[in-house]
PDB file of N, CA and C in Angstrom:
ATOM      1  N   UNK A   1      82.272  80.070  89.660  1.00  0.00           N
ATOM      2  CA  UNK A   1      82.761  79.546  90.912  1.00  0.00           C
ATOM      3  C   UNK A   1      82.641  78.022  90.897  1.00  0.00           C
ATOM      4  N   UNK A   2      82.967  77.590  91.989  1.00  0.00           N
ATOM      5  CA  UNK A   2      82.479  75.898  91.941  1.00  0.00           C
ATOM      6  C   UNK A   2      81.510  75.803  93.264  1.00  0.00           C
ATOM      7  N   UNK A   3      81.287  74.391  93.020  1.00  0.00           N
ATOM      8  CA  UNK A   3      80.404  73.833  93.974  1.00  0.00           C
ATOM      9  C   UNK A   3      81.355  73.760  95.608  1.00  0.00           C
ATOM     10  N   UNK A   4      79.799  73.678  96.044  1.00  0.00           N
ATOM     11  CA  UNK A   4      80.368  73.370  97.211  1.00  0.00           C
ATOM     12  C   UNK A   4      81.230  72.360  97.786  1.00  0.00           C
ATOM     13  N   UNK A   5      80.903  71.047  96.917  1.00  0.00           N
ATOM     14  CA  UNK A   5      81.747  69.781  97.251  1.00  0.00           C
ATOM     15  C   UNK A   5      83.795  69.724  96.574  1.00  0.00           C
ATOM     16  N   UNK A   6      83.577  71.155  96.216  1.00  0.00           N
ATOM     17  CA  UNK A   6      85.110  71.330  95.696  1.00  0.00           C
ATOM     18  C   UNK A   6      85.469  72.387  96.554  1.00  0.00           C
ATOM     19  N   UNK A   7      84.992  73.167  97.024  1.00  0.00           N
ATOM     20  CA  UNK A   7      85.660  74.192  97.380  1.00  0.00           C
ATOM     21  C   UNK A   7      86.925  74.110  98.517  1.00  0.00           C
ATOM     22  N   UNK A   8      87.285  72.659  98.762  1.00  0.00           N
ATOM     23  CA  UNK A   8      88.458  72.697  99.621  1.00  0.00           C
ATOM     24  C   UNK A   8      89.478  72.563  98.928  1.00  0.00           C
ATOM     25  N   UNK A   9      89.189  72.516  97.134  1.00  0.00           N
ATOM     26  CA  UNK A   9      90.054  72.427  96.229  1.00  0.00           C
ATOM     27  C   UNK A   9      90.523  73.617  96.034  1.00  0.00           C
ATOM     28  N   UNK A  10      89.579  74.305  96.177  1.00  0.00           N
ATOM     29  CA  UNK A  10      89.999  75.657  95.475  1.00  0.00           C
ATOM     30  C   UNK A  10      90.662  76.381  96.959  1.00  0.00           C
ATOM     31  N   UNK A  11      89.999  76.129  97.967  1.00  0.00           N
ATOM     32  CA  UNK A  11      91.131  76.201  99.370  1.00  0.00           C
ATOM     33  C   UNK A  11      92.729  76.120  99.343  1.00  0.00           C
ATOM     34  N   UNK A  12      92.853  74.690  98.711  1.00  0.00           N
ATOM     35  CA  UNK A  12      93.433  73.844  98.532  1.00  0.00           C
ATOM     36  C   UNK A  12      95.116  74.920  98.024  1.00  0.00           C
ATOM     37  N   UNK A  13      94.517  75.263  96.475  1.00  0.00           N
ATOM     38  CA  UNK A  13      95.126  76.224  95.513  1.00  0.00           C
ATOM     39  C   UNK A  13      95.848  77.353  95.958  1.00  0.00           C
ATOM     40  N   UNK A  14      94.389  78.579  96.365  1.00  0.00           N
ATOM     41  CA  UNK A  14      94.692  79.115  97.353  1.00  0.00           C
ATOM     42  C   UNK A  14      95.919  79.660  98.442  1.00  0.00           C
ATOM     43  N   UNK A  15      96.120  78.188  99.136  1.00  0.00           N
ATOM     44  CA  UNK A  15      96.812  78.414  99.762  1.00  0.00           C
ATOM     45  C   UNK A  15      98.651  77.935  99.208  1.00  0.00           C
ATOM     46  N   UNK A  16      98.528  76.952  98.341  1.00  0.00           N
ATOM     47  CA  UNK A  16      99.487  77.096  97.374  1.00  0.00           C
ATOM     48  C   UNK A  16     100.083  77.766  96.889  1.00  0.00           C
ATOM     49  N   UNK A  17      99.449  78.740  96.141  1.00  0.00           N
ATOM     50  CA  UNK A  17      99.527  80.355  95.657  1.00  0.00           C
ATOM     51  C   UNK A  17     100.346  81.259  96.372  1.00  0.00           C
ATOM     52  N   UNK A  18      99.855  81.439  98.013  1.00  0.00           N
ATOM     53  CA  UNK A  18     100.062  82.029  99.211  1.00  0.00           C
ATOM     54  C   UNK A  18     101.551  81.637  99.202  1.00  0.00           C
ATOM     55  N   UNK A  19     101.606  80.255  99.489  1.00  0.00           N
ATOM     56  CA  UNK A  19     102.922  80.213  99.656  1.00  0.00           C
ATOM     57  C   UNK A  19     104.313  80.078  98.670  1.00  0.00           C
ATOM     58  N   UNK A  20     103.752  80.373  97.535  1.00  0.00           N
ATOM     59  CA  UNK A  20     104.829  80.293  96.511  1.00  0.00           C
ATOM     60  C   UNK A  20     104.900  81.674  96.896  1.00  0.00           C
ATOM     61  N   UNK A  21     104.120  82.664  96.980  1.00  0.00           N
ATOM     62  CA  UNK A  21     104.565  83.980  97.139  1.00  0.00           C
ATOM     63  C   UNK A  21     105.411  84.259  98.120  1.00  0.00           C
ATOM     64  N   UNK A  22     105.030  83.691  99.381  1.00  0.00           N
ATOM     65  CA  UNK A  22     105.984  83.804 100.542  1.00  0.00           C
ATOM     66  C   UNK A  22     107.416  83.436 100.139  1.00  0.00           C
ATOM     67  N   UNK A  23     107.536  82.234 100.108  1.00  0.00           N
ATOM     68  CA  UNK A  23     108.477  81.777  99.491  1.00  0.00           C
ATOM     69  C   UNK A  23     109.277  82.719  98.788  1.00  0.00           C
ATOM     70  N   UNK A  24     109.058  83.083  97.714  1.00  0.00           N
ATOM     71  CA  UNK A  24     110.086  84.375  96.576  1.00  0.00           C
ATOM     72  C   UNK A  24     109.679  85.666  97.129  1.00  0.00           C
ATOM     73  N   UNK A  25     109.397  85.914  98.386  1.00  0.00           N
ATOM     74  CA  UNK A  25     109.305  87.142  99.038  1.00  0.00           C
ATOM     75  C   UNK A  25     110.424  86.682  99.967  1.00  0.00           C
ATOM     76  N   UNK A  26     110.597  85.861 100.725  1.00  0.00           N
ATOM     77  CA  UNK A  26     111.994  85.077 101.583  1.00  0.00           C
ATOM     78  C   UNK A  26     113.302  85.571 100.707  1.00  0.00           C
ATOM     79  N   UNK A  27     112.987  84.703  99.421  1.00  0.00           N
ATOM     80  CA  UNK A  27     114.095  84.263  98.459  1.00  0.00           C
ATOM     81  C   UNK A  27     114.996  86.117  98.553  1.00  0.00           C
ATOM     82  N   UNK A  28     114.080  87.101  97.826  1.00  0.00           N
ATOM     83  CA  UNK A  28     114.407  87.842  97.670  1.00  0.00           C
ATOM     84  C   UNK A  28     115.140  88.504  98.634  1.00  0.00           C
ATOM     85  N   UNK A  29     114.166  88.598 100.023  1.00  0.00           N
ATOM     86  CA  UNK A  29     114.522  89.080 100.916  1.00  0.00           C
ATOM     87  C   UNK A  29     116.540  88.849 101.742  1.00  0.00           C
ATOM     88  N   UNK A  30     116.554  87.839 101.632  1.00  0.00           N
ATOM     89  CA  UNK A  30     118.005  87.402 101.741  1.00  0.00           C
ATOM     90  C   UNK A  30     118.694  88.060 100.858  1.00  0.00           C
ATOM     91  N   UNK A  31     118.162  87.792  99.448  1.00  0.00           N
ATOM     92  CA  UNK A  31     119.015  88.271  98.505  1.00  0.00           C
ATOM     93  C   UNK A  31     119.364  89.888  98.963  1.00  0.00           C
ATOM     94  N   UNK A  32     118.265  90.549  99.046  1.00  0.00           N
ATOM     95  CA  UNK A  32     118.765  92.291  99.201  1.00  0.00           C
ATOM     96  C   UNK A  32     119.972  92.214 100.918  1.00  0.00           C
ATOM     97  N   UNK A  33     119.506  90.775 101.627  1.00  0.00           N
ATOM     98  CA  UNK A  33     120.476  90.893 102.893  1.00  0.00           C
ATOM     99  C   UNK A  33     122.096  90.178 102.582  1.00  0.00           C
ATOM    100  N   UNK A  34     122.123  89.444 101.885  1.00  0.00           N
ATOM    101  CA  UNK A  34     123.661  89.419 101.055  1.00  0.00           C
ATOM    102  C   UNK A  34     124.045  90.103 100.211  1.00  0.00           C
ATOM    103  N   UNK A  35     123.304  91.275  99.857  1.00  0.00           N
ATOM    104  CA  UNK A  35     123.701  92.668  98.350  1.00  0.00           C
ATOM    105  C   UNK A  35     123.872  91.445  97.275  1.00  0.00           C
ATOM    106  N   UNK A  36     122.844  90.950  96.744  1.00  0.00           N
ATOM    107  CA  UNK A  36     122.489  90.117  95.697  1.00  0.00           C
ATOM    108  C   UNK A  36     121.804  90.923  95.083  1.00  0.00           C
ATOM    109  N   UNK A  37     121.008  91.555  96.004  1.00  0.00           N
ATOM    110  CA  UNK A  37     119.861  92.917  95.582  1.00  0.00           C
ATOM    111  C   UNK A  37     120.255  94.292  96.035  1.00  0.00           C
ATOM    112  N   UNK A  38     119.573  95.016  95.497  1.00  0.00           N
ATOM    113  CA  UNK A  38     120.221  96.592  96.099  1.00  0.00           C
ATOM    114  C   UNK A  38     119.319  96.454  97.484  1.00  0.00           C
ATOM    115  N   UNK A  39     120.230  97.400  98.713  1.00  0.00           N
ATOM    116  CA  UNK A  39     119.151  97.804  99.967  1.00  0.00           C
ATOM    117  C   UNK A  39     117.952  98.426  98.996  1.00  0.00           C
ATOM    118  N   UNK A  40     116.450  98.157 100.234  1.00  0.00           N
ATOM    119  CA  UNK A  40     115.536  98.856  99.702  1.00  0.00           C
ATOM    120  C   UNK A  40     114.603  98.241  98.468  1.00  0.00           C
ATOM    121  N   UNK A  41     115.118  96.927  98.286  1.00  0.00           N
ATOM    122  CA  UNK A  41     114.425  96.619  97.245  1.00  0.00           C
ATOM    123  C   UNK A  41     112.944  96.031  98.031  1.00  0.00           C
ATOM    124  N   UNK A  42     112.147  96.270  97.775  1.00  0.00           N
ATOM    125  CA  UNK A  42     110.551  95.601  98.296  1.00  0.00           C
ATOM    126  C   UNK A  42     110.705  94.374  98.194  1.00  0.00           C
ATOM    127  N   UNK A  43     110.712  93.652  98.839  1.00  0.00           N
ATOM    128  CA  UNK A  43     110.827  92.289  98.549  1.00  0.00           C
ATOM    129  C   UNK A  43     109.695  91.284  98.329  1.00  0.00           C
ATOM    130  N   UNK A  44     108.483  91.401  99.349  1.00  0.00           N
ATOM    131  CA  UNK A  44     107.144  91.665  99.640  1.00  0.00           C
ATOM    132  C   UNK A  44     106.778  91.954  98.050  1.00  0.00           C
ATOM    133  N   UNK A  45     106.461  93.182  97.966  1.00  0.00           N
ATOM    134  CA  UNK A  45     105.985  93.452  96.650  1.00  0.00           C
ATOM    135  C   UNK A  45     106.595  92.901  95.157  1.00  0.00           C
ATOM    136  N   UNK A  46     107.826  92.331  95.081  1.00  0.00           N
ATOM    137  CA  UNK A  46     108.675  92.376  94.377  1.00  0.00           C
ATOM    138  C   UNK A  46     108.556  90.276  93.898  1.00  0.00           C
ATOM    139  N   UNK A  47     108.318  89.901  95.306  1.00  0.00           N
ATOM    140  CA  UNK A  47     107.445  88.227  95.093  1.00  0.00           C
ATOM    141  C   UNK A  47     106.378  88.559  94.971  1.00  0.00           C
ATOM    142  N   UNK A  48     105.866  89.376  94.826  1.00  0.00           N
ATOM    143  CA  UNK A  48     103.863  89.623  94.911  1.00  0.00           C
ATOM    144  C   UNK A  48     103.716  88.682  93.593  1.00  0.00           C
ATOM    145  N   UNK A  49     104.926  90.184  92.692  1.00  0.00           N
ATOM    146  CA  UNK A  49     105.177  90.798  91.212  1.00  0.00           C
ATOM    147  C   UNK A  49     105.111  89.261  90.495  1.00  0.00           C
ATOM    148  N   UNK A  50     106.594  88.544  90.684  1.00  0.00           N
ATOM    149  CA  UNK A  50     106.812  87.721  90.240  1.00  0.00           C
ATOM    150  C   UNK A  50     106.037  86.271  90.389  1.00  0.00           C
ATOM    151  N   UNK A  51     105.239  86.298  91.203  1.00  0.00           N
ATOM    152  CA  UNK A  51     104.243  85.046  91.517  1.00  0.00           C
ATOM    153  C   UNK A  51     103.173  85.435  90.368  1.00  0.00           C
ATOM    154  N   UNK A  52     102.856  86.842  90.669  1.00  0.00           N
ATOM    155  CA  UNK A  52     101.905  86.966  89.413  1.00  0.00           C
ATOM    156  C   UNK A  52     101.904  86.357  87.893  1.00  0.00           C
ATOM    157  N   UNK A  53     103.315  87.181  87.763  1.00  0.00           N
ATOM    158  CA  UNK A  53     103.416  86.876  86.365  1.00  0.00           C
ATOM    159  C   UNK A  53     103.381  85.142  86.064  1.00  0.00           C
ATOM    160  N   UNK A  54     104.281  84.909  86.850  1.00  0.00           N
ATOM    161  CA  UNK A  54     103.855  82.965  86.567  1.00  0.00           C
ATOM    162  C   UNK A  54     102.642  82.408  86.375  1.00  0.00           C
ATOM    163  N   UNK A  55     101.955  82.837  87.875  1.00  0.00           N
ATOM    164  CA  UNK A  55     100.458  82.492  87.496  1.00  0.00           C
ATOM    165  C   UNK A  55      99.862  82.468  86.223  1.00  0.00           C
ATOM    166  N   UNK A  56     100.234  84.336  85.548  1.00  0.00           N
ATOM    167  CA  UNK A  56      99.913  84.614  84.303  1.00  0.00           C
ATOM    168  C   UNK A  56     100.742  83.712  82.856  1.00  0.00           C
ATOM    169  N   UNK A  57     101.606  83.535  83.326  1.00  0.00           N
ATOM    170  CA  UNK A  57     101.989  82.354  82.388  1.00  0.00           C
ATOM    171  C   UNK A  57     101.336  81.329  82.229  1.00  0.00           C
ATOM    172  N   UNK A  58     101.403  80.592  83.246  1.00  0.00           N
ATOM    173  CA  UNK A  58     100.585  78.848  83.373  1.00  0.00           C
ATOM    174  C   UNK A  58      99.174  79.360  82.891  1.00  0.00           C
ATOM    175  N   UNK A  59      98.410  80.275  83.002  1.00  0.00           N
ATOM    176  CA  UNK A  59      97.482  80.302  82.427  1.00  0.00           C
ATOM    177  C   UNK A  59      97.868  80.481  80.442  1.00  0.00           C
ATOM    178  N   UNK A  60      98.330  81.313  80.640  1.00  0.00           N
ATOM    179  CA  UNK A  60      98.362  81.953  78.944  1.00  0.00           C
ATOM    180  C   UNK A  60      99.011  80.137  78.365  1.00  0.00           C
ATOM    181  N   UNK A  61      99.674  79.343  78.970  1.00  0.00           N
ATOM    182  CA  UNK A  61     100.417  78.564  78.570  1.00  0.00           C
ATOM    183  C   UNK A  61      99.331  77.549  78.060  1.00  0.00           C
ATOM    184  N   UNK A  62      98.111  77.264  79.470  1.00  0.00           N
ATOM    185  CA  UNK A  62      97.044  76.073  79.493  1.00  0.00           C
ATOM    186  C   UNK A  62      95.742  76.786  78.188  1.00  0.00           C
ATOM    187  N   UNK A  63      96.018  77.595  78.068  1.00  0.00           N
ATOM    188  CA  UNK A  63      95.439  78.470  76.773  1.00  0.00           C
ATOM    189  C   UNK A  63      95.797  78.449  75.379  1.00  0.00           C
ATOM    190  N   UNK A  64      96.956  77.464  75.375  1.00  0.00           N
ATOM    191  CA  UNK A  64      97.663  77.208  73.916  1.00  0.00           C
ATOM    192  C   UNK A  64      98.921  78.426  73.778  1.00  0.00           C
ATOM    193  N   UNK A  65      99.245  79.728  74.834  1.00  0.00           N
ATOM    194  CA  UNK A  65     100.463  80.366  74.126  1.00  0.00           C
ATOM    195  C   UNK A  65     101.570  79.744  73.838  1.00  0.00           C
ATOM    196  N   UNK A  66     102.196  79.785  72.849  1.00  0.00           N
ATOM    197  CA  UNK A  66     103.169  79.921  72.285  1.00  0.00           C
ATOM    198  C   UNK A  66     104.344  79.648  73.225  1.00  0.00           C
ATOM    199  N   UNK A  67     105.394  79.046  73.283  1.00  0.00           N
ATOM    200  CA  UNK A  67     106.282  79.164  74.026  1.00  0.00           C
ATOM    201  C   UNK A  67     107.564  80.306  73.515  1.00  0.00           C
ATOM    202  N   UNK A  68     107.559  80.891  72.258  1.00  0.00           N
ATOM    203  CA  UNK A  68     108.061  82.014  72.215  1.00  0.00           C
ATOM    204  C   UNK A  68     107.288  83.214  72.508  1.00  0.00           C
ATOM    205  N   UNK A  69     106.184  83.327  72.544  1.00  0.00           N
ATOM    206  CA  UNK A  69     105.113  84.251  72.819  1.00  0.00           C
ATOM    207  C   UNK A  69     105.492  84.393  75.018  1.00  0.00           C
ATOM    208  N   UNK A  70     105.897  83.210  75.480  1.00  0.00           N
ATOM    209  CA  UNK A  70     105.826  83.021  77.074  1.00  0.00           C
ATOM    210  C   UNK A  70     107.357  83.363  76.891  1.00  0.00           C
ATOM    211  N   UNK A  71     107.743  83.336  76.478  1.00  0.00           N
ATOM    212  CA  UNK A  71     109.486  83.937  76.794  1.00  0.00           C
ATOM    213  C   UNK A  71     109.315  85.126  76.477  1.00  0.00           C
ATOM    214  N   UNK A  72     108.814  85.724  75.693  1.00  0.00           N
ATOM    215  CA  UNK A  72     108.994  86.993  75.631  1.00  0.00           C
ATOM    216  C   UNK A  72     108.126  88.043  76.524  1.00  0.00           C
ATOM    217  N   UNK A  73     107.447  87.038  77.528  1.00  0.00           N
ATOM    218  CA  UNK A  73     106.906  87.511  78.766  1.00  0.00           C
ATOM    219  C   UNK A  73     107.873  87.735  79.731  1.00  0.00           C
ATOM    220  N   UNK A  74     108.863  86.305  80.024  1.00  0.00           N
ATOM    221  CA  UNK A  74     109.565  86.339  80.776  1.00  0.00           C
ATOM    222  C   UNK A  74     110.710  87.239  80.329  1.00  0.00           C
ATOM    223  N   UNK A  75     111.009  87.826  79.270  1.00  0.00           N
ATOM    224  CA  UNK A  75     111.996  88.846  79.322  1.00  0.00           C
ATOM    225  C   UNK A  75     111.847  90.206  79.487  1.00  0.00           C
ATOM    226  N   UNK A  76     110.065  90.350  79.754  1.00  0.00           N
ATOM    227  CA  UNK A  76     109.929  91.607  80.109  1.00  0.00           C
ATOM    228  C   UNK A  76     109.842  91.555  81.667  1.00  0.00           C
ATOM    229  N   UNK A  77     109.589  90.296  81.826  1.00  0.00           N
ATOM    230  CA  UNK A  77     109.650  90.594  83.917  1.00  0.00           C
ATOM    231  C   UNK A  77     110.851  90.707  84.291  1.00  0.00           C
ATOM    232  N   UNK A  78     111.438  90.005  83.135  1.00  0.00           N
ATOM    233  CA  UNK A  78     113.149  90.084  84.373  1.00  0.00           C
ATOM    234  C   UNK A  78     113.812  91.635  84.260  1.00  0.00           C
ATOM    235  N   UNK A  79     113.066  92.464  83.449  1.00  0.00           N
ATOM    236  CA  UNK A  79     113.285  93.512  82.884  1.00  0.00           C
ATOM    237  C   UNK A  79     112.932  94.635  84.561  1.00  0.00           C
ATOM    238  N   UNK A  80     112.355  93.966  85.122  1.00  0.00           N
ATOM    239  CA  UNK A  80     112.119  94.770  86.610  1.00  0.00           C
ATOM    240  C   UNK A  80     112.386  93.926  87.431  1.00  0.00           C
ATOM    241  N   UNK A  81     113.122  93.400  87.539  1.00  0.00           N
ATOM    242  CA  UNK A  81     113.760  92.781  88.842  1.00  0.00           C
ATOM    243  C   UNK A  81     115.276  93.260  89.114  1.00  0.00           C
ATOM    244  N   UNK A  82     115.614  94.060  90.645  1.00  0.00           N
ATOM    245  CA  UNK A  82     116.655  94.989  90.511  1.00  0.00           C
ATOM    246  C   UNK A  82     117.559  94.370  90.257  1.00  0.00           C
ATOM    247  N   UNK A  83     118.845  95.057  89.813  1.00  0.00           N
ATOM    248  CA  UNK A  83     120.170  94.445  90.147  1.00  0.00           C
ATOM    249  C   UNK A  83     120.929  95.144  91.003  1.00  0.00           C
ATOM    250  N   UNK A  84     122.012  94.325  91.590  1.00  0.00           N
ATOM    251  CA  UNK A  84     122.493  94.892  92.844  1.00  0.00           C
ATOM    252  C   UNK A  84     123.621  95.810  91.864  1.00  0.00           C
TER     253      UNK A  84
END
């Protein structure tokens, strides 16, 4: 964890996080309301998904992966994202 004299950093993050998710939970959400997406697609769950995996990128990335090793991440996420 960190200290106490950071923790509005990690607040900070946090809430960053929060809202990139919101954000591509919006994004999506329109999308399934112009049939960009099929009805029914979770949209909510579906930005949860995709915030994750980024996260999980920028980490694997600040870890030394590979940038063909991180694409071939990103071609398995796009691998579940619906199409209309």
């Amino acid at each position: 964890m960190c200290s106490d004299a950071n923790h509005d950093v990690v607040d900070q993050l946090a809430a960053l996080r929060t809202d990139v998710r919101n954000d591509l939970q919006q994004l999506f959400a329109r999308a399934v309301e112009t049939g960009r997406m099929p009805a029914g697609t979770d949209a909510a769950s579906l930005g949860a998904y995709v915030a994750a995996v980024a996260q999980g990128i920028a980490v694997e990335a600040s870890g030394g992966a590979s940038r063909q090793s991180l694409m071939k991440v990103v071609d398995v996420a796009l691998t579940a994202l619906p199409t209309p």
